[in-house]
C-alpha atoms as a PDB file:
ATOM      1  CA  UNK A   1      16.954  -2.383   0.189  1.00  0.00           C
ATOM      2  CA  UNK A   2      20.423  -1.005   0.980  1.00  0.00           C
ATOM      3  CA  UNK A   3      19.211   1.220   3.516  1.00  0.00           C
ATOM      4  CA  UNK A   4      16.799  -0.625   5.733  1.00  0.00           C
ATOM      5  CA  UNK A   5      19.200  -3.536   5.630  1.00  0.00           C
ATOM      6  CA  UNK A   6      22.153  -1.137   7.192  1.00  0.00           C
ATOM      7  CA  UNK A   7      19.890   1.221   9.548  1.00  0.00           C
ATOM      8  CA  UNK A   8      18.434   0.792  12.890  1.00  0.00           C
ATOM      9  CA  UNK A   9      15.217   2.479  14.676  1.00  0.00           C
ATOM     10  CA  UNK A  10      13.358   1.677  17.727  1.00  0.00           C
ATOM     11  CA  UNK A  11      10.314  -0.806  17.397  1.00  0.00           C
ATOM     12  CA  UNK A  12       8.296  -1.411  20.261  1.00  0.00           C
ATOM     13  CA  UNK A  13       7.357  -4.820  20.186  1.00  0.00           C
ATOM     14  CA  UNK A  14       3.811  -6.106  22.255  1.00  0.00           C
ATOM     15  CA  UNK A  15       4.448  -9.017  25.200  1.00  0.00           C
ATOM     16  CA  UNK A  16       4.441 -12.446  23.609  1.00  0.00           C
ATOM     17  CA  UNK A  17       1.506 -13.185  25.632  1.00  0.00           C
ATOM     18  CA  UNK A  18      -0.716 -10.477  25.028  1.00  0.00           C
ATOM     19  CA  UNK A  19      -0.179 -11.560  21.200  1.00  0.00           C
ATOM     20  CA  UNK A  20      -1.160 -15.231  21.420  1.00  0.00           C
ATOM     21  CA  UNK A  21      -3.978 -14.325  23.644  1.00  0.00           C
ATOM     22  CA  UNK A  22      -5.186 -11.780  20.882  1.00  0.00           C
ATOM     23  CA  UNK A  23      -4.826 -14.262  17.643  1.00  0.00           C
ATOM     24  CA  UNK A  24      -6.848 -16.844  17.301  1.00  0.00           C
ATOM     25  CA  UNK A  25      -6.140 -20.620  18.214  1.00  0.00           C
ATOM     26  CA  UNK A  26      -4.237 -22.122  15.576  1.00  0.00           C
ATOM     27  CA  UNK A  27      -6.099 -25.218  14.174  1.00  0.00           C
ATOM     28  CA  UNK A  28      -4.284 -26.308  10.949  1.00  0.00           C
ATOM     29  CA  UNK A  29      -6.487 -28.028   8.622  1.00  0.00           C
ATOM     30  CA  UNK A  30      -4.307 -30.364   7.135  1.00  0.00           C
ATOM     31  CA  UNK A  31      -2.244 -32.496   9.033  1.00  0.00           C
ATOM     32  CA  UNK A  32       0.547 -35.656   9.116  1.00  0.00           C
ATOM     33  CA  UNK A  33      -2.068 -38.435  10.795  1.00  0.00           C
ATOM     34  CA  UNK A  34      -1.397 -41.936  10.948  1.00  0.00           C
ATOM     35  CA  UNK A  35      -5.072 -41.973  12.029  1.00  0.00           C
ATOM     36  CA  UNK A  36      -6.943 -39.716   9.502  1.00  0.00           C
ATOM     37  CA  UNK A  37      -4.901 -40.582   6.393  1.00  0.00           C
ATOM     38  CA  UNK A  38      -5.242 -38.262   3.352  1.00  0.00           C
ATOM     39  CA  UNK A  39      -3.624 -37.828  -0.163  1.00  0.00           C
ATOM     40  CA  UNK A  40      -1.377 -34.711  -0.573  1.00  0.00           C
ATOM     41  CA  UNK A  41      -0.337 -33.946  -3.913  1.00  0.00           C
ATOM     42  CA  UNK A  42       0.270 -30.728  -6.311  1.00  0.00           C
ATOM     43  CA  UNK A  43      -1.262 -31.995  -9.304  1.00  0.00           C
ATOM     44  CA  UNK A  44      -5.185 -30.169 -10.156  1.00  0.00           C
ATOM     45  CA  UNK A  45      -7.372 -31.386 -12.457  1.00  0.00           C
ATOM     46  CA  UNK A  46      -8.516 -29.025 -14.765  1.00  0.00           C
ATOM     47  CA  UNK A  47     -12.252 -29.070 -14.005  1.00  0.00           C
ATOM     48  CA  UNK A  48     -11.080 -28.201 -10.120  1.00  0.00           C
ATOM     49  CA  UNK A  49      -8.231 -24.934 -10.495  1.00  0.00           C
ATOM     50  CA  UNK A  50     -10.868 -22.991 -11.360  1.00  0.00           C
ATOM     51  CA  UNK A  51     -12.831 -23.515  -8.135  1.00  0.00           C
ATOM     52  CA  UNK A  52      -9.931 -23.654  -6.380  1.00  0.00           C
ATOM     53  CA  UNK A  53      -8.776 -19.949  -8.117  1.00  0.00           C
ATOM     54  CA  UNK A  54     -12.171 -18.464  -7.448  1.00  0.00           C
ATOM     55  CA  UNK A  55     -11.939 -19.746  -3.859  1.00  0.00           C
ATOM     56  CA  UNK A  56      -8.864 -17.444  -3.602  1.00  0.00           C
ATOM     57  CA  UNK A  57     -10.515 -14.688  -5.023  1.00  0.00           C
ATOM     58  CA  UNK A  58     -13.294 -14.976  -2.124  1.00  0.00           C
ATOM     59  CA  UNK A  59     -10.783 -15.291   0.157  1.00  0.00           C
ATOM     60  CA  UNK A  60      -8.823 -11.974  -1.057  1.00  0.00           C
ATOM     61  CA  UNK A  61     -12.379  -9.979  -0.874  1.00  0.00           C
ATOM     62  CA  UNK A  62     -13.258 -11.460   2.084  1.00  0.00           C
ATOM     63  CA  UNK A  63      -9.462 -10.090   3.443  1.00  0.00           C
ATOM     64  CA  UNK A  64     -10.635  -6.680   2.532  1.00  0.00           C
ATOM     65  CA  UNK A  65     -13.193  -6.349   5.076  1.00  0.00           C
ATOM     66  CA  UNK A  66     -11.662  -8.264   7.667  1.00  0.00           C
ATOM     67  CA  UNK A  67      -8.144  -6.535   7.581  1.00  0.00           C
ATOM     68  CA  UNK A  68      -9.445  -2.826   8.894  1.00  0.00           C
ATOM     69  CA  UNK A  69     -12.074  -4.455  11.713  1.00  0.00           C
ATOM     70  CA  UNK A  70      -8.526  -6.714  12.773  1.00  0.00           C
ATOM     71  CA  UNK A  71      -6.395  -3.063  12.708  1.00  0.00           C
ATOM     72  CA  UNK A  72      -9.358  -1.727  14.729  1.00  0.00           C
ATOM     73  CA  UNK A  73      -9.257  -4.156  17.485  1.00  0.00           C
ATOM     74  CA  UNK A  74      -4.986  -4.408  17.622  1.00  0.00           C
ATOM     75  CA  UNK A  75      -5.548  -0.535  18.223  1.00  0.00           C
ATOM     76  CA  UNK A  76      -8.135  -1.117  20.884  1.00  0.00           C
ATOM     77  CA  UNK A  77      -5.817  -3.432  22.320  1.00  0.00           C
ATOM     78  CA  UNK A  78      -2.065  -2.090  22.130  1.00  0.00           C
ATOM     79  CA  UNK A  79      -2.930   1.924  20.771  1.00  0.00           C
ATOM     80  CA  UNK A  80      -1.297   1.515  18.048  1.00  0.00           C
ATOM     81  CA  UNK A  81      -2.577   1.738  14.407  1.00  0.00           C
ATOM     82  CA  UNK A  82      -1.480   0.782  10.987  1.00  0.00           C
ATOM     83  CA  UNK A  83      -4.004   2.099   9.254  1.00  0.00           C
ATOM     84  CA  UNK A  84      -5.751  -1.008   7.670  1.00  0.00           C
ATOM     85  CA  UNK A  85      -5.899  -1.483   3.958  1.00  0.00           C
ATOM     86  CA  UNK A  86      -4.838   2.364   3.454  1.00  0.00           C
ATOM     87  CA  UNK A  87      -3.439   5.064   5.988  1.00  0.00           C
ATOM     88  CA  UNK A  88      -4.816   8.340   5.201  1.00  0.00           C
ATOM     89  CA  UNK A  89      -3.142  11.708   6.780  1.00  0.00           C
ATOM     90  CA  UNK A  90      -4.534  15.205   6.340  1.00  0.00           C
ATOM     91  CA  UNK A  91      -6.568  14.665   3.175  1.00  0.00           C
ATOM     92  CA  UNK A  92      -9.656  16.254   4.264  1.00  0.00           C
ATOM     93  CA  UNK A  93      -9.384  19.301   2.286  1.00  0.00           C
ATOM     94  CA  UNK A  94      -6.584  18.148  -0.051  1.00  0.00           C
ATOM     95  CA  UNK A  95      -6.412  19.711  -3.672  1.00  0.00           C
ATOM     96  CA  UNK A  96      -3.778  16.781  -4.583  1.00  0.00           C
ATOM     97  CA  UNK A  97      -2.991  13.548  -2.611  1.00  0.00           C
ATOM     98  CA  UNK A  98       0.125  11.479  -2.791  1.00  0.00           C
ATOM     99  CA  UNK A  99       0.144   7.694  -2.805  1.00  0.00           C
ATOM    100  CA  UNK A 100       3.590   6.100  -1.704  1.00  0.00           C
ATOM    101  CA  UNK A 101       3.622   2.989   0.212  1.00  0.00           C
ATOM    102  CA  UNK A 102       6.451   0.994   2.298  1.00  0.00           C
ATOM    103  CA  UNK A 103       9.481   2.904   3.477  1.00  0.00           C
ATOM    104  CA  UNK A 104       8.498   6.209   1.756  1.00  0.00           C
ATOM    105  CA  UNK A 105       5.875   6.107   4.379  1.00  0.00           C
ATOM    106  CA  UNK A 106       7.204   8.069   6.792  1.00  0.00           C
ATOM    107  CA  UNK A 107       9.652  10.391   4.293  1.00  0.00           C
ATOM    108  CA  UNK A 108       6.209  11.288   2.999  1.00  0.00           C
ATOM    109  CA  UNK A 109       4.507  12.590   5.925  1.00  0.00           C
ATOM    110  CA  UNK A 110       7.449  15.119   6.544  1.00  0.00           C
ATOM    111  CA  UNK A 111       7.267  16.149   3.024  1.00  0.00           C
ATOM    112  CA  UNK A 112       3.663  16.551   3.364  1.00  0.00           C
ATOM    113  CA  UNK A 113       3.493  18.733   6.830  1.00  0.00           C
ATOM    114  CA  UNK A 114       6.242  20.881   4.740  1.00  0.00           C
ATOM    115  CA  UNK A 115       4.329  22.020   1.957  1.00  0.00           C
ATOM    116  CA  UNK A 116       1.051  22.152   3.547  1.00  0.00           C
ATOM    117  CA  UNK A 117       3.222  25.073   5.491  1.00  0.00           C
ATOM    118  CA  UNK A 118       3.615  26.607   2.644  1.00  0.00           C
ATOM    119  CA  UNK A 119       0.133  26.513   1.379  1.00  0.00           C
ATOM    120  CA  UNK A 120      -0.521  23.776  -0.537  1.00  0.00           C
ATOM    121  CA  UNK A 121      -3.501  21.846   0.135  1.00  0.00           C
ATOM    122  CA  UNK A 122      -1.457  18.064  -0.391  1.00  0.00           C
ATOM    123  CA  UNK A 123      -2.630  14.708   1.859  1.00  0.00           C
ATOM    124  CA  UNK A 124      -0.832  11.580   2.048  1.00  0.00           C
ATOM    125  CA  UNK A 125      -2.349   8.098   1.470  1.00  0.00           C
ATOM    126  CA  UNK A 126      -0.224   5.142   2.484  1.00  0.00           C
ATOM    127  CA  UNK A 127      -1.047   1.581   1.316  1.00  0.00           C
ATOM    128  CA  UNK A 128      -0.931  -1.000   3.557  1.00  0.00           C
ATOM    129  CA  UNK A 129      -2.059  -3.610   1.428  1.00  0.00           C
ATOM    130  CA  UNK A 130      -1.395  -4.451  -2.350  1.00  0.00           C
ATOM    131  CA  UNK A 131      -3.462  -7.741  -2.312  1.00  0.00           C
ATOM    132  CA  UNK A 132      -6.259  -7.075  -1.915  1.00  0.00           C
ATOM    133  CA  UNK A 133      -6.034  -3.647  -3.705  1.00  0.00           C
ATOM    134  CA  UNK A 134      -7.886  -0.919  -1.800  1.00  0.00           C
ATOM    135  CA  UNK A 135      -9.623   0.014  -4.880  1.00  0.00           C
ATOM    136  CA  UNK A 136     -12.507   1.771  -2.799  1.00  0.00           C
ATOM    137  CA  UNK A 137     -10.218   3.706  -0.921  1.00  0.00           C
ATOM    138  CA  UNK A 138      -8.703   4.703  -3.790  1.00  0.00           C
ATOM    139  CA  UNK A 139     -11.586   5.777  -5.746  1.00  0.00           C
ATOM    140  CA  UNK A 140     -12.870   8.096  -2.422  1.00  0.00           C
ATOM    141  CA  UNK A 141      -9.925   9.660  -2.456  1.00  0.00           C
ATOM    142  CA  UNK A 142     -10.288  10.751  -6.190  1.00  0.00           C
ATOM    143  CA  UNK A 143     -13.584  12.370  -5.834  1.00  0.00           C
ATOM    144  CA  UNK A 144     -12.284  15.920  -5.015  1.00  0.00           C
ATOM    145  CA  UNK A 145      -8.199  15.482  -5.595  1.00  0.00           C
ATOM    146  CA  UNK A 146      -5.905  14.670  -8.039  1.00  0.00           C
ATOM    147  CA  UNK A 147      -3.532  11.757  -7.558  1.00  0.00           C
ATOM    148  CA  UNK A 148       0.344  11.681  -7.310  1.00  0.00           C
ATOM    149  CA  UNK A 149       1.831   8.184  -7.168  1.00  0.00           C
ATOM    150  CA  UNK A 150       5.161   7.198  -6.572  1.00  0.00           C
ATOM    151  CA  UNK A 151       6.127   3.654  -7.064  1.00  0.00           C
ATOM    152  CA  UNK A 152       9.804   2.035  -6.188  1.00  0.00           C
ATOM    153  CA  UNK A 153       8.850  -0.906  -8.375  1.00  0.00           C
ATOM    154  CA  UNK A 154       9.051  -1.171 -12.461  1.00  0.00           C
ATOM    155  CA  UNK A 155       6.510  -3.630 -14.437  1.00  0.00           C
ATOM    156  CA  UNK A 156       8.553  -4.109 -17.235  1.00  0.00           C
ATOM    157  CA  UNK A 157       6.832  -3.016 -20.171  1.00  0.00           C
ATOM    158  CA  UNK A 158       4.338  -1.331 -19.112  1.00  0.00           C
ATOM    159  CA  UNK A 159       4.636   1.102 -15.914  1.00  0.00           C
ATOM    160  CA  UNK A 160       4.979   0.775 -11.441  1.00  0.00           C
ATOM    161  CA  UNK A 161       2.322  -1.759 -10.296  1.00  0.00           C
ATOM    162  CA  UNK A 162       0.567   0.719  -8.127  1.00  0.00           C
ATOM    163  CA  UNK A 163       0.406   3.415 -10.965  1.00  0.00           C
ATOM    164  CA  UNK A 164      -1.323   0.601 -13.075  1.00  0.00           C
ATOM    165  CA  UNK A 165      -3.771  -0.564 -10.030  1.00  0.00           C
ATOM    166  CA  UNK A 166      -4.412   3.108  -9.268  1.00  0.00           C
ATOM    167  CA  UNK A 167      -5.670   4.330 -12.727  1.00  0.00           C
ATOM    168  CA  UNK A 168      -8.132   0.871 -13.264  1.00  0.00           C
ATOM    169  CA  UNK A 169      -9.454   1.648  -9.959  1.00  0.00           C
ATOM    170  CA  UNK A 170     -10.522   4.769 -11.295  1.00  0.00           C
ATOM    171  CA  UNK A 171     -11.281   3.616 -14.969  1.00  0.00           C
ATOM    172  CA  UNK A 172     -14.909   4.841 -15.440  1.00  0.00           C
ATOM    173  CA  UNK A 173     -15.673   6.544 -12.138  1.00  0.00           C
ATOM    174  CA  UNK A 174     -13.701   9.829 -12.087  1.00  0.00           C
ATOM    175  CA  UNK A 175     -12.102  12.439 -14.026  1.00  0.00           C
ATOM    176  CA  UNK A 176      -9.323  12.950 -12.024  1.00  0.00           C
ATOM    177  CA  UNK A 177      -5.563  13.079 -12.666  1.00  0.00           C
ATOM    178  CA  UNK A 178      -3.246  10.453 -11.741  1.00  0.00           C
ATOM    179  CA  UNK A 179       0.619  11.638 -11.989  1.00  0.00           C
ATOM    180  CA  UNK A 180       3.216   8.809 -11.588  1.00  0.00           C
ATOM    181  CA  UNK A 181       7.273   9.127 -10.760  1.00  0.00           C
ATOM    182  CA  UNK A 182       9.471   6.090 -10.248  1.00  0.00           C
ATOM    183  CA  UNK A 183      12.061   6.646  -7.612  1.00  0.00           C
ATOM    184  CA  UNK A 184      14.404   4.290  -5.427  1.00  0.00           C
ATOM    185  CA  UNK A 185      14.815   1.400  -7.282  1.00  0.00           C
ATOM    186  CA  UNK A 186      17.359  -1.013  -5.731  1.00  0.00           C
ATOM    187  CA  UNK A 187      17.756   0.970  -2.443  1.00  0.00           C
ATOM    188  CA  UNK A 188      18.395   4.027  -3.934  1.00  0.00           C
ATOM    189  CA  UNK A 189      17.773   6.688  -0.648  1.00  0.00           C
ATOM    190  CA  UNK A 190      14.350   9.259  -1.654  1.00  0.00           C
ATOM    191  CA  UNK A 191      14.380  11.721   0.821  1.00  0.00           C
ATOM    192  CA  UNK A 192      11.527  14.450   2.006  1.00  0.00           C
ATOM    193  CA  UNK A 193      12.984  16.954  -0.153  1.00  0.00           C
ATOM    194  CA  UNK A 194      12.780  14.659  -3.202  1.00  0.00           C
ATOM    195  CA  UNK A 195       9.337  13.359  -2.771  1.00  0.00           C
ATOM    196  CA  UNK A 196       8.633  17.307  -2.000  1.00  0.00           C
ATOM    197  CA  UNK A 197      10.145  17.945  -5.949  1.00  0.00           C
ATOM    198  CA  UNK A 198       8.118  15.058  -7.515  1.00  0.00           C
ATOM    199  CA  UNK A 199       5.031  16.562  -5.595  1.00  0.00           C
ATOM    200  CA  UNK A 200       5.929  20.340  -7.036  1.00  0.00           C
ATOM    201  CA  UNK A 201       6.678  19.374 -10.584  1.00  0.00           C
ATOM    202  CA  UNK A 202       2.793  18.624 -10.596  1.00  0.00           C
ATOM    203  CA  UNK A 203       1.334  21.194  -8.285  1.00  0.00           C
ATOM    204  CA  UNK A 204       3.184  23.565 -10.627  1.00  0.00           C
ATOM    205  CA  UNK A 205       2.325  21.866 -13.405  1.00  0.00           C
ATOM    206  CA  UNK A 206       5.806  21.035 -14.707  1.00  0.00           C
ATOM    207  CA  UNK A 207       5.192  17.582 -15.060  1.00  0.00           C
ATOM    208  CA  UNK A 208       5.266  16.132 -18.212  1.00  0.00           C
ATOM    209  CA  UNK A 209       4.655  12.708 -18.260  1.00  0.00           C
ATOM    210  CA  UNK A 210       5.440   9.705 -16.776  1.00  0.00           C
ATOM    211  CA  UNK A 211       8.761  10.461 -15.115  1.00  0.00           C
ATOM    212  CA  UNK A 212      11.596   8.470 -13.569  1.00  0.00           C
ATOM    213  CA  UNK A 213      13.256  10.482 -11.282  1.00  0.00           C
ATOM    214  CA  UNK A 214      16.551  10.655  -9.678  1.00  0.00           C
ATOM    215  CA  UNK A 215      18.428   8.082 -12.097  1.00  0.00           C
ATOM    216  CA  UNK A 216      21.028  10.940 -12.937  1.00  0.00           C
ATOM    217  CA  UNK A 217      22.246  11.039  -9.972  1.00  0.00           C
END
């Protein structure tokens, strides 16, 4: 939004070489040749978009597993790490975790060290992926903590995506809580301290329901 498209930061960016060396060859499968001639159209049949759909599907589970071994081996190779399909920090022992995503990433952590200096047992889980959904992540994390999400995003008419995706990951497989705020939209700045309200109003159980926050302002 309006701030990352008028702010700077430093971003350390890997040798060109080193990356084409680590991804694979690139061997497209369908190509322009004279020689190997074949029909390219966007019209399916309706006894093949199914296959093709559930094809997709495969592919998107198949994604899941392959996206943390892939983080794995970039962090064996460059040390760094971006945490696969979910970044988890200091939810070991964490009576309530937060769920933020994107830009809030970072906001979130310094929230996070804050009140955990002030005694309250609070992790942060960071999604690095919304397709495929982490949904086993998600449901570990809600064995012995409640769940605080805040999206930047509005499904209109019903609630923010990851809210939605969070609570059917859960659907018949835990009792716990899942708390939702919607905060940013359009750009809109959500600092530490704000994140650190949204995060209070539950831990000192002032929330009261699904809660857009900061459009006052």
């Amino acid at each position: 939004g309006f701030i990352l498209s008028h702010t700077s930061m430093p971003v350390k960016v890997p040798d060109e070489k080193d990356i084409d060396e680590f991804l694979p060859k690139r061997e497209p499968q369908w190509l322009l040749d004279v020689d190997n001639p074949v029909t390219h159209g966007n019209i399916i049949m309706p006894k093949d978009y199914p296959k093709i759909r559930k094809a997709m599907q495969e592919a998107q589970e198949k994604a899941k597993e392959l996206i943390p071994k892939i983080a794995e081996e970039w962090k064996e190779r460059f040390g760094t790490y971006h945490g696969g399909l979910i970044e988890k920090y200091r939810c070991e022992d964490a009576d309530y975790i937060l769920i933020s995503y994107a830009a809030l990433g970072a906001e979130s952590k310094v929230a996070i060290d804050k009140m955990r200096k002030e005694g309250i047992k609070i992790g942060l889980a960071r999604l690095r992926s919304f397709r495929p959904f982490p949904v086993e992540d998600i449901a570990s994390l809600a064995k012995e903590s409640d769940l605080i999400v805040i999206d930047r995003s509005i499904s209109l008419g019903m609630e923010g995506p990851v809210f939605t995706e969070v609570k059917a990951s859960l659907y018949g497989i835990s009792g716990s809580k899942v708390y939702g705020f919607i905060a940013g939209l359009g750009g809109k700045d959500v600092t530490f301290k704000d994140i650190e309200k949204m995060c209070k109003k539950v831990v000192e159980d002032r929330y009261e329901g699904y809660e857009w926050y900061g459009i006052e302002g």
